[in-house]
Protein backbone atom coordinates (compact mmCIF):
# COMPACT_ATOMS: atom_id res chain seq x y z
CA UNK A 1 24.41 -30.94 11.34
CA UNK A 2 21.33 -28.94 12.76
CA UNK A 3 19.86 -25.30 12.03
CA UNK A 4 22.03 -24.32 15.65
CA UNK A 5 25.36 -25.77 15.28
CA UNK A 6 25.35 -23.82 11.66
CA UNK A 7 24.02 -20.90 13.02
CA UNK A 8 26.56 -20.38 16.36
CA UNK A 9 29.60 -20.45 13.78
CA UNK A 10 28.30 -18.04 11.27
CA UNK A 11 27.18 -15.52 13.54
CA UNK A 12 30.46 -15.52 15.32
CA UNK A 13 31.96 -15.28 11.85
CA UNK A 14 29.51 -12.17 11.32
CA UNK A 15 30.80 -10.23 14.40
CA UNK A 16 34.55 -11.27 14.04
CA UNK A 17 34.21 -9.21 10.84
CA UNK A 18 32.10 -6.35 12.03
CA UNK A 19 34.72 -5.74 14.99
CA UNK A 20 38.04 -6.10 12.15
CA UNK A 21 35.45 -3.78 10.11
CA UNK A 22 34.67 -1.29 12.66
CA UNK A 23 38.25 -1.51 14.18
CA UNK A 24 39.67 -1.02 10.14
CA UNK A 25 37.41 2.52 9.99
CA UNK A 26 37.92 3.91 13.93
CA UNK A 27 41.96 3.61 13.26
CA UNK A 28 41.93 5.09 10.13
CA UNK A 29 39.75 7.94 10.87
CA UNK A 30 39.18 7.99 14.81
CA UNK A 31 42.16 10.30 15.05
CA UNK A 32 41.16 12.75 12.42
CA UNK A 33 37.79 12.69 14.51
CA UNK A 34 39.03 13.00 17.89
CA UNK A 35 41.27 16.07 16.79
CA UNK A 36 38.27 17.52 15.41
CA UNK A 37 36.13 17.42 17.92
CA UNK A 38 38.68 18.61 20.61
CA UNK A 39 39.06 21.58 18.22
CA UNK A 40 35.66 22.78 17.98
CA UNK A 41 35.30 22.01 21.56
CA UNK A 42 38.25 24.50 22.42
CA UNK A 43 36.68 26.72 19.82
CA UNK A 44 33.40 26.68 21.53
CA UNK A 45 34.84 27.43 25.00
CA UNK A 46 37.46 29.94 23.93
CA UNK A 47 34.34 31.82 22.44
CA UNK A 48 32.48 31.66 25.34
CA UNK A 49 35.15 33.25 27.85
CA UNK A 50 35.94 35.86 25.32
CA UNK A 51 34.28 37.83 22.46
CA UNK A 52 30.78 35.89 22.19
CA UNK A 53 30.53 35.23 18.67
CA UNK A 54 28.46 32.86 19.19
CA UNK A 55 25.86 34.22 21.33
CA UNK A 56 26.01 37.49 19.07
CA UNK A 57 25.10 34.90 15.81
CA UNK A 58 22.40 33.22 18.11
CA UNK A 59 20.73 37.26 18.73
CA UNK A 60 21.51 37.88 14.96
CA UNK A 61 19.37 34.55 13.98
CA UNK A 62 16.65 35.56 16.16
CA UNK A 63 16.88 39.55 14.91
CA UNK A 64 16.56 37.51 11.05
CA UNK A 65 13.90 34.79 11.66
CA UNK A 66 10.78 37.17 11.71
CA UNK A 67 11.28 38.77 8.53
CA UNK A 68 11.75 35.64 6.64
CA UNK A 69 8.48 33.80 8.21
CA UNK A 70 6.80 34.10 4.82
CA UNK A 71 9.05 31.76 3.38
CA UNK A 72 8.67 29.07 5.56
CA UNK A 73 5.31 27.22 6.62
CA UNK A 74 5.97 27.36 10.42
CA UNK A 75 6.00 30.82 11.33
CA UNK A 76 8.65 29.70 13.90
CA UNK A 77 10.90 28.07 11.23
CA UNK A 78 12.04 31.96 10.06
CA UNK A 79 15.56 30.67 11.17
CA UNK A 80 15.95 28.07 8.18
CA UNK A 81 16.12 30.86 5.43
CA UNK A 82 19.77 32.36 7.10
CA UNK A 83 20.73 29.00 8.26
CA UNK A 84 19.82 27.21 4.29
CA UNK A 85 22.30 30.70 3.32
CA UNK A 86 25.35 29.85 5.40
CA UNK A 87 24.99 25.98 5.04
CA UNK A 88 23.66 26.09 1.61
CA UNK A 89 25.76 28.67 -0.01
CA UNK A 90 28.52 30.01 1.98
CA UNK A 91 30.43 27.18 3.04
CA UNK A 92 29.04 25.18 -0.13
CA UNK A 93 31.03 28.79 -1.90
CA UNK A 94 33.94 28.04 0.23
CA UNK A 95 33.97 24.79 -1.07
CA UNK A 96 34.36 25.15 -4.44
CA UNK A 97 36.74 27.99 -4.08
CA UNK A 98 39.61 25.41 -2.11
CA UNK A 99 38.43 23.50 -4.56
CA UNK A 100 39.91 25.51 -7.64
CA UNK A 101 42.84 26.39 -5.45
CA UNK A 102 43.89 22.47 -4.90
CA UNK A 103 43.26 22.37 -8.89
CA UNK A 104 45.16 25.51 -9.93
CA UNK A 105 47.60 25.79 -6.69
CA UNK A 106 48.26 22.54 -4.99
CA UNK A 107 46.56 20.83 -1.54
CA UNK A 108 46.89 22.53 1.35
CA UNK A 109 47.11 20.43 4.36
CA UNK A 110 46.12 23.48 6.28
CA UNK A 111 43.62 24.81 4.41
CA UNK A 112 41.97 21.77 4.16
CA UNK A 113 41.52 21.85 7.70
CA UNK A 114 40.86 25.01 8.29
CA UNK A 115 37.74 24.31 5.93
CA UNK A 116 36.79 21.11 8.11
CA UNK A 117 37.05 22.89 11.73
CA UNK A 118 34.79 25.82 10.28
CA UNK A 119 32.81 23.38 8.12
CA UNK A 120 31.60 21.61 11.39
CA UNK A 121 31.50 24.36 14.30
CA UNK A 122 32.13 25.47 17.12
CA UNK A 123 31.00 22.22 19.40
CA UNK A 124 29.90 21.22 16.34
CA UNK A 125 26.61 23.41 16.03
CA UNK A 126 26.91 23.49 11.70
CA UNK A 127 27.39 20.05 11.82
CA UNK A 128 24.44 19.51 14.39
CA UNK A 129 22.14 21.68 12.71
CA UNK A 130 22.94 20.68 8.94
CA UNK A 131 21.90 16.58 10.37
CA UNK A 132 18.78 17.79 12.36
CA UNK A 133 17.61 19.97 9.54
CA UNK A 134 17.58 16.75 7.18
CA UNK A 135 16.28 14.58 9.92
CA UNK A 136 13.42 17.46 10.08
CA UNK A 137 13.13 17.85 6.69
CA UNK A 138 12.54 13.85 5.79
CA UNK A 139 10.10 13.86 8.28
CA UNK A 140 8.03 16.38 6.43
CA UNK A 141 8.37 14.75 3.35
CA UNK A 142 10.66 18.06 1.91
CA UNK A 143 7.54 20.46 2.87
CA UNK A 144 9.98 23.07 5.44
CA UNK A 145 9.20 26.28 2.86
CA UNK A 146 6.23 27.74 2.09
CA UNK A 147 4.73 27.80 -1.41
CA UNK A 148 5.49 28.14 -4.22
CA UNK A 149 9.41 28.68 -2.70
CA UNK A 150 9.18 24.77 -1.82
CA UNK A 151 8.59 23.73 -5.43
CA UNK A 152 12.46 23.92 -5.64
CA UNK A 153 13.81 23.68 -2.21
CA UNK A 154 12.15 20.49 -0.99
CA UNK A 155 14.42 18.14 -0.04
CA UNK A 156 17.51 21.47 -0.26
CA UNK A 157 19.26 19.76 3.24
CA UNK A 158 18.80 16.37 2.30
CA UNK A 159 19.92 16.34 -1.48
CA UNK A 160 22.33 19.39 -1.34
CA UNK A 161 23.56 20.70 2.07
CA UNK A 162 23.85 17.55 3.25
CA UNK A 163 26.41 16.65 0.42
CA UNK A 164 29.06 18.70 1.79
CA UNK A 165 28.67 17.49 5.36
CA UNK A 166 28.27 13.66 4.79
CA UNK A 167 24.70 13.19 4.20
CA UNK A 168 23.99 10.68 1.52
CA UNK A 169 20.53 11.44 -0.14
CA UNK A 170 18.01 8.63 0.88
CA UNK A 171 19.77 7.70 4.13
CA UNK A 172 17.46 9.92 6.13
CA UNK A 173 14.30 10.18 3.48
CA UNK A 174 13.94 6.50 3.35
CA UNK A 175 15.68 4.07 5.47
CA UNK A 176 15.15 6.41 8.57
CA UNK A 177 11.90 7.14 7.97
CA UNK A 178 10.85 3.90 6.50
CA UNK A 179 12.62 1.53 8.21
CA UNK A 180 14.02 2.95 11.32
CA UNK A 181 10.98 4.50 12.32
CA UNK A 182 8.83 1.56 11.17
CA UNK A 183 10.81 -1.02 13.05
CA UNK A 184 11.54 1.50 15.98
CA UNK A 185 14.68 -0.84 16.97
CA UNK A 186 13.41 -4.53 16.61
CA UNK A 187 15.18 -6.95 14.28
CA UNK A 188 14.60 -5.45 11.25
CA UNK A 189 15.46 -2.04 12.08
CA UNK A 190 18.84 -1.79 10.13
CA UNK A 191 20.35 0.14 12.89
CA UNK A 192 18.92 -1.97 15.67
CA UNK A 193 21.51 -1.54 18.89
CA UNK A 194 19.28 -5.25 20.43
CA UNK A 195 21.71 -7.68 19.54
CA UNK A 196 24.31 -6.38 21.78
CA UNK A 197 24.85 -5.59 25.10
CA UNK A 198 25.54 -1.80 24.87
CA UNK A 199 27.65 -0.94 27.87
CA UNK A 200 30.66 -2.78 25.67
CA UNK A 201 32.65 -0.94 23.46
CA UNK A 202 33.55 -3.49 21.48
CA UNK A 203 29.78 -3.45 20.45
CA UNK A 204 30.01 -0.02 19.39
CA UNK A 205 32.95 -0.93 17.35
CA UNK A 206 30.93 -3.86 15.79
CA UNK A 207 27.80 -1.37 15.41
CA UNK A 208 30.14 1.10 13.09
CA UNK A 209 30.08 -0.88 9.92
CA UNK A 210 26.51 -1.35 10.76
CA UNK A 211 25.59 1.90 10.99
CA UNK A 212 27.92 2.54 7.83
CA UNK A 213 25.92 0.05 5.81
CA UNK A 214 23.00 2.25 6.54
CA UNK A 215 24.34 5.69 5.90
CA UNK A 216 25.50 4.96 2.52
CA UNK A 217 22.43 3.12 1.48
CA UNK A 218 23.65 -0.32 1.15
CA UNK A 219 21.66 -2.29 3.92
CA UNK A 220 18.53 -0.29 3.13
CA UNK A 221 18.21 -1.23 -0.59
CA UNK A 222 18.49 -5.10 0.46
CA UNK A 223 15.93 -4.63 3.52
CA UNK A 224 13.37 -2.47 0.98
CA UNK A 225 13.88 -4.86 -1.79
CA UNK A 226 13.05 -8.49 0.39
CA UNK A 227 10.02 -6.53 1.52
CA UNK A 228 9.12 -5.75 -2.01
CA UNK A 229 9.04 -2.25 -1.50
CA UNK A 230 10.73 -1.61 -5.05
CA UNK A 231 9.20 2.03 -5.24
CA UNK A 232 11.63 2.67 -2.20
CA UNK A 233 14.78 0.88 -3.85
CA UNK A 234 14.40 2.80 -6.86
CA UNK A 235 14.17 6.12 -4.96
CA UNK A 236 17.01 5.16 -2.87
CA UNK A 237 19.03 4.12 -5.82
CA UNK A 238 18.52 7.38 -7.73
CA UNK A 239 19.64 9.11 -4.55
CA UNK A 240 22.45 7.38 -4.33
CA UNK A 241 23.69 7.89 -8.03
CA UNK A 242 23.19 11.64 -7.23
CA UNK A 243 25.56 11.07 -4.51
CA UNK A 244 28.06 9.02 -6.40
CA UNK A 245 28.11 11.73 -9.15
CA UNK A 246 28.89 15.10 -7.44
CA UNK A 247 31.34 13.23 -5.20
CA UNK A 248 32.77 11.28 -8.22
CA UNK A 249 33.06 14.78 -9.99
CA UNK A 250 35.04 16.27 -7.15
CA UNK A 251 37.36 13.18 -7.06
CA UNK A 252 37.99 13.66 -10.54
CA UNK A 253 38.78 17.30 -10.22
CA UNK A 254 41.01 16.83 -6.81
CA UNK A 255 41.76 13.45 -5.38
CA UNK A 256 43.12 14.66 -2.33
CA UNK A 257 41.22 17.18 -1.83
CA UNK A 258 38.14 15.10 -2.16
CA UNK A 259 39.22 12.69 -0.35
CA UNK A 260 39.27 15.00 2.96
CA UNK A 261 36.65 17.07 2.65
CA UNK A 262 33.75 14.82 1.44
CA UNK A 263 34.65 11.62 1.60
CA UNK A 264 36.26 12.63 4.83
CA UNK A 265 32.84 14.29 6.28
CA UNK A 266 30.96 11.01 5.38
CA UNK A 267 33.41 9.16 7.80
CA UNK A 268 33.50 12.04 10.37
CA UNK A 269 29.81 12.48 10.83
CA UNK A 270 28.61 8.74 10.62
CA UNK A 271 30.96 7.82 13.55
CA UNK A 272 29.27 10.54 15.70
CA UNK A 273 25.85 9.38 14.29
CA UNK A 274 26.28 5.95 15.35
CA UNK A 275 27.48 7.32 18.71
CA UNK A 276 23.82 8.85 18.60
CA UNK A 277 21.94 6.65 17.58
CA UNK A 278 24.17 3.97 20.32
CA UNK A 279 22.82 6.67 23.06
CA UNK A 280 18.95 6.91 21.88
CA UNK A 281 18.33 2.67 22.20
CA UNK A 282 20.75 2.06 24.53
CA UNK A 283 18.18 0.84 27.29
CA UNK A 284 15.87 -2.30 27.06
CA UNK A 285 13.91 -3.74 29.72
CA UNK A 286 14.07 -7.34 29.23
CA UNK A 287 11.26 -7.66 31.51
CA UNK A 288 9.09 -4.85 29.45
CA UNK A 289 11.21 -4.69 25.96
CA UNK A 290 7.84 -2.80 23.90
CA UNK A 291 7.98 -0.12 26.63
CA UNK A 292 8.82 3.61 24.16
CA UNK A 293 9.59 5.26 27.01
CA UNK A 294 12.39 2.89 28.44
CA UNK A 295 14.01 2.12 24.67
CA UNK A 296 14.10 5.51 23.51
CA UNK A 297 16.46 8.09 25.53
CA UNK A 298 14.86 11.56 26.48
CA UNK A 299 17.51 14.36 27.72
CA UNK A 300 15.63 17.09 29.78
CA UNK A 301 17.63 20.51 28.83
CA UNK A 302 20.25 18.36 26.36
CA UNK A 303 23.53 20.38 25.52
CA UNK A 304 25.00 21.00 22.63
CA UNK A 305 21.75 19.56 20.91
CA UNK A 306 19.08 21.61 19.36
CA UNK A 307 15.17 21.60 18.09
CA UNK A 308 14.12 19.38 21.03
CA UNK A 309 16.08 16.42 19.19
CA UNK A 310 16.45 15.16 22.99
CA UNK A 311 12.75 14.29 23.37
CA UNK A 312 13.40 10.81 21.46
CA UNK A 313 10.37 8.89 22.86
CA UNK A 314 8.54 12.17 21.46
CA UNK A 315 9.99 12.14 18.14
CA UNK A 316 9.30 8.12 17.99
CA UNK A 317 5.84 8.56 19.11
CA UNK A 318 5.14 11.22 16.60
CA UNK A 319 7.76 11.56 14.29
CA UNK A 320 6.06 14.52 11.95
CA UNK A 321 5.59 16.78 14.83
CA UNK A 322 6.76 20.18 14.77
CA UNK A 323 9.75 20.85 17.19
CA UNK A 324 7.84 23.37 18.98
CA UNK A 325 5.15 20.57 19.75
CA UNK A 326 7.71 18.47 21.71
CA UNK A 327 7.52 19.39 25.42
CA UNK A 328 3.85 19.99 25.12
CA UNK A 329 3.81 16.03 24.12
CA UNK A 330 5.93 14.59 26.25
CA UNK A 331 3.85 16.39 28.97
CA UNK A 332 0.91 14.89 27.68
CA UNK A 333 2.61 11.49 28.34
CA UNK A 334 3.87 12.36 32.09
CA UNK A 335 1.84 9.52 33.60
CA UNK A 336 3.46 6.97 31.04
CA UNK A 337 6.87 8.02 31.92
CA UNK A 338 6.00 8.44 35.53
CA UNK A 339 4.25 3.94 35.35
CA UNK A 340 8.00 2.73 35.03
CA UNK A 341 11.16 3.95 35.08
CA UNK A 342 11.78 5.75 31.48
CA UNK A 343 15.65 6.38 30.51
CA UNK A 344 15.41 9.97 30.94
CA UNK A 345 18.43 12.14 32.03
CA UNK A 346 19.42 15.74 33.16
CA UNK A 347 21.52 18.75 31.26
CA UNK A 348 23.90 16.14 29.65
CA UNK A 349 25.93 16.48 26.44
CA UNK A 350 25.15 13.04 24.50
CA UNK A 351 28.81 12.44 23.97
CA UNK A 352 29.33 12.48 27.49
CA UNK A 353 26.42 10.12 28.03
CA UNK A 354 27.74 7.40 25.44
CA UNK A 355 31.02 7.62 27.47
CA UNK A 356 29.17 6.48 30.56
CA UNK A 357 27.69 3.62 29.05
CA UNK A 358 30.78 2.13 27.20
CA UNK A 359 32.91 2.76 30.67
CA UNK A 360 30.47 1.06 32.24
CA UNK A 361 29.39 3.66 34.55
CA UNK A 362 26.57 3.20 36.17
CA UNK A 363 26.67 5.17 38.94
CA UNK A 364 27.63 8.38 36.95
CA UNK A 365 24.56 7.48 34.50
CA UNK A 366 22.48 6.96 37.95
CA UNK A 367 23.60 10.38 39.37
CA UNK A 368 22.48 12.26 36.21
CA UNK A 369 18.91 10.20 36.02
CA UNK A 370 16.04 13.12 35.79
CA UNK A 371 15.11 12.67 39.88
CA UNK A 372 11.64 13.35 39.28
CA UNK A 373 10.98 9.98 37.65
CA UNK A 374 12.73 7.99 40.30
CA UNK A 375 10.17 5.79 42.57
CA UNK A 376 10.36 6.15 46.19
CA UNK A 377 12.16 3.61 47.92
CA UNK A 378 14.56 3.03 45.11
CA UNK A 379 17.81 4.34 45.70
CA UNK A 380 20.73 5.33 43.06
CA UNK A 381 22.48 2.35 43.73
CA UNK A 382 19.14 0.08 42.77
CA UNK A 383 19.13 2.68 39.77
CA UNK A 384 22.37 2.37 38.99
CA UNK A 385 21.82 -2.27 38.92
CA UNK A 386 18.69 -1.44 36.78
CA UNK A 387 20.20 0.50 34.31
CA UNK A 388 22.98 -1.86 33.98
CA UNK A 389 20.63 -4.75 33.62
CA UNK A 390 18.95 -2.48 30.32
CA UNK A 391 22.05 -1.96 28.68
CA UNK A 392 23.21 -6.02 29.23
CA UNK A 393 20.18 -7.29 27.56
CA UNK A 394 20.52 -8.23 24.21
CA UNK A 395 19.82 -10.93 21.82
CA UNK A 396 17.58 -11.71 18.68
CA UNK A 397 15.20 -12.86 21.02
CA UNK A 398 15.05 -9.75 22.75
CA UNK A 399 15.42 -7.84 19.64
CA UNK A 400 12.08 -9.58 18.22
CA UNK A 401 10.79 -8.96 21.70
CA UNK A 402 11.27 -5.29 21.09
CA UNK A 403 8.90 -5.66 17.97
CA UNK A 404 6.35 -7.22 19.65
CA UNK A 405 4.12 -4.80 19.76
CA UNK A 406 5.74 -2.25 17.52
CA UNK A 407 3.29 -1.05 14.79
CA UNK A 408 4.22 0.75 11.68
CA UNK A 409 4.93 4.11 12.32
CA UNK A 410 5.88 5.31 8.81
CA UNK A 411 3.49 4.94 5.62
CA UNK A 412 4.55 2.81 2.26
């Protein structure tokens, strides 16, 4: 029997159980999900046709930031002070206090979710923030606050606010940083989105578990250790077993309660992440499949997003750049974009955009393309056959395609 007629078979096998996987974790928590983003989505846009709160906390935060610049090493970073209080010791307070209730009183269905829907937002903007703070803060190797206030708040999102909202410690300050970024969506990226065509949603499905893998360290500690990168697996492990322990503590405490607050949030926010992550590498030009500014997705005036997280081929190209650098780079790159036809689109909410693709929409994802970058004689309906040709493409050819000329972005 050859290498092939193995192969065929077990990689069928492999995706049978990735879709029974990802079809296992969507109908167990999907609902819970759905219901909480429809609530914060309502919360959002009852706020916004009535008393403001939002807005008024945006003007407070900006009132707050100056004062607290000496804390932080960007002076435009004053924010994270306020924002590391209501992430990092209100709700964390909060916490603890339903906490002794479920112990003392009994679980409370609806307190418990009264927790979650504040816990994550309004349109999710705690949620949002608490991830791109962590995704910030990996990137700067735990260096946000100035010194000596960083000595013991490096690493405060990843290895403590981030507990409370799903984040487990090492997913972001290793695996994304040295893997993602190294591999930048090629073969050995452990999140790679090449192997399937991405306008299904049965490949999202499939991707879940994948993405799961990631977030909770497991595919990351087997990539690290058949590179030999030990010094990583050990840091990851240790992470991990931080993880394990406050969670493990909780459970032992409250069950129940445990089980829907931070067990829950792990589930909750690694579904949207993969959604994400599906959205940033959606597009691949099998004719050009090295090209950064076609196979990472760029958002011009992104909603619901925030610290110029939309400027992906940015953030790929120069992943340690301050937020504030980010239009100034991708201008710097305008003639780049402007050579082929980058996957860049206008005011959209990346929910909305993932929608498009899995519906197979390609005229909607055509009719939000940023204009500018459209060539002259092609029209929305050639648009429209190109874009569906990028998401279509997939393969481990293509994927080692991607990788081509990929070089290592991150250090170790």
């Amino acid at each position: 029997m050859g290498f092939k007629s193995v192969a065929q078979p077990l990689m069928e096998s492999k995706e049978t159980v990735m879709l029974y996987l990802g079809t296992a974790i969507l109908a167990t928590a999907g609902p819970f999900v759905v219901l909480q983003v429809a609530l914060c989505t309502l919360w959002e846009a009852v706020d916004r046709r009535t008393v403001n709160f939002i807005g008024l906390c945006s003007r407070a935060s900006q009132a707050l930031a100056a004062p607290c610049t000496f804390l932080v090493k960007n002076e435009a970073d004053g924010f994270i002070v306020h924002l590391l209080v209501w992430l990092g010791a209100v709700l964390p307070a909060w916490f603890f206090y339903e906490l002794y209730l479920s112990i003392t009183v009994g679980f409370s269905w609806k307190r418990v979710m009264v927790y979650n829907l504040v816990r994550i937002g309004p349109m999710y903007m705690n949620f949002m923030y608490c991830y791109v703070m962590c995704h910030k803060e990996a990137h700067n190797y735990g260096n946000l606050f100035a010194s000596p206030y960083n000595s013991f708040l490096k690493y405060v999102f990843n290895h403590w606010v981030g507990l409370f909202n799903g984040v487990v410690p090492g997913a972001f300050t290793y695996a994304h940083v040295y893997n993602h970024h190294k591999y930048d969506n090629c073969e050995r990226d452990i999140i790679s989105t090449a192997f399937r065509p991405r306008d299904e949603f049965s490949s999202w499905v499939r991707y879940v578990p994948e993405f799961f893998a990631y977030a909770c360290n497991l595919s990351s500690v087997f990539a690290f250790w058949s590179e030999g990168r030990y010094r990583f697996v050990g840091g990851i492990i240790l992470s991990t077993i931080w993880y394990v322990l406050f969670v493990g503590t909780c459970w032992f405490a409250s069950p129940m309660f445990t089980l829907f607050t931070l067990i829950y949030a792990f589930v909750e926010a690694n579904i949207l992440l993969s959604v994400v992550n599906f959205v940033w590498h959606a597009f691949i030009d099998p004719d050009d499949p090295s090209n950064d500014y076609i196979n990472s997705t760029t958002i011009i005036e992104g909603l619901n997003f925030t610290l110029a997280e939309e400027y992906h081929v940015v953030h790929h190209q120069y992943a340690g750049a301050h937020w504030t650098q980010h239009s100034e780079l991708y201008f710097k790159h305008m003639e780049s974009y402007k050579a082929c036809v980058p996957s860049v689109f206008y005011k959209q909410n990346i929910f909305e955009v993932f929608g498009m693709i899995v519906s197979k929409d390609y005229t909607k994802l055509a009719q939000i393309y940023y204009k500018p970058f459209l060539p002259k004689g092609i029209t929305e309906e050639d648009l429209a056959q190109l874009l569906k040709k990028r998401l279509q493409c997939h393969g481990l050819a293509l994927a080692r395609s991607v990788g081509r000329t990929n070089k290592a972005k991150a250090g170790g």
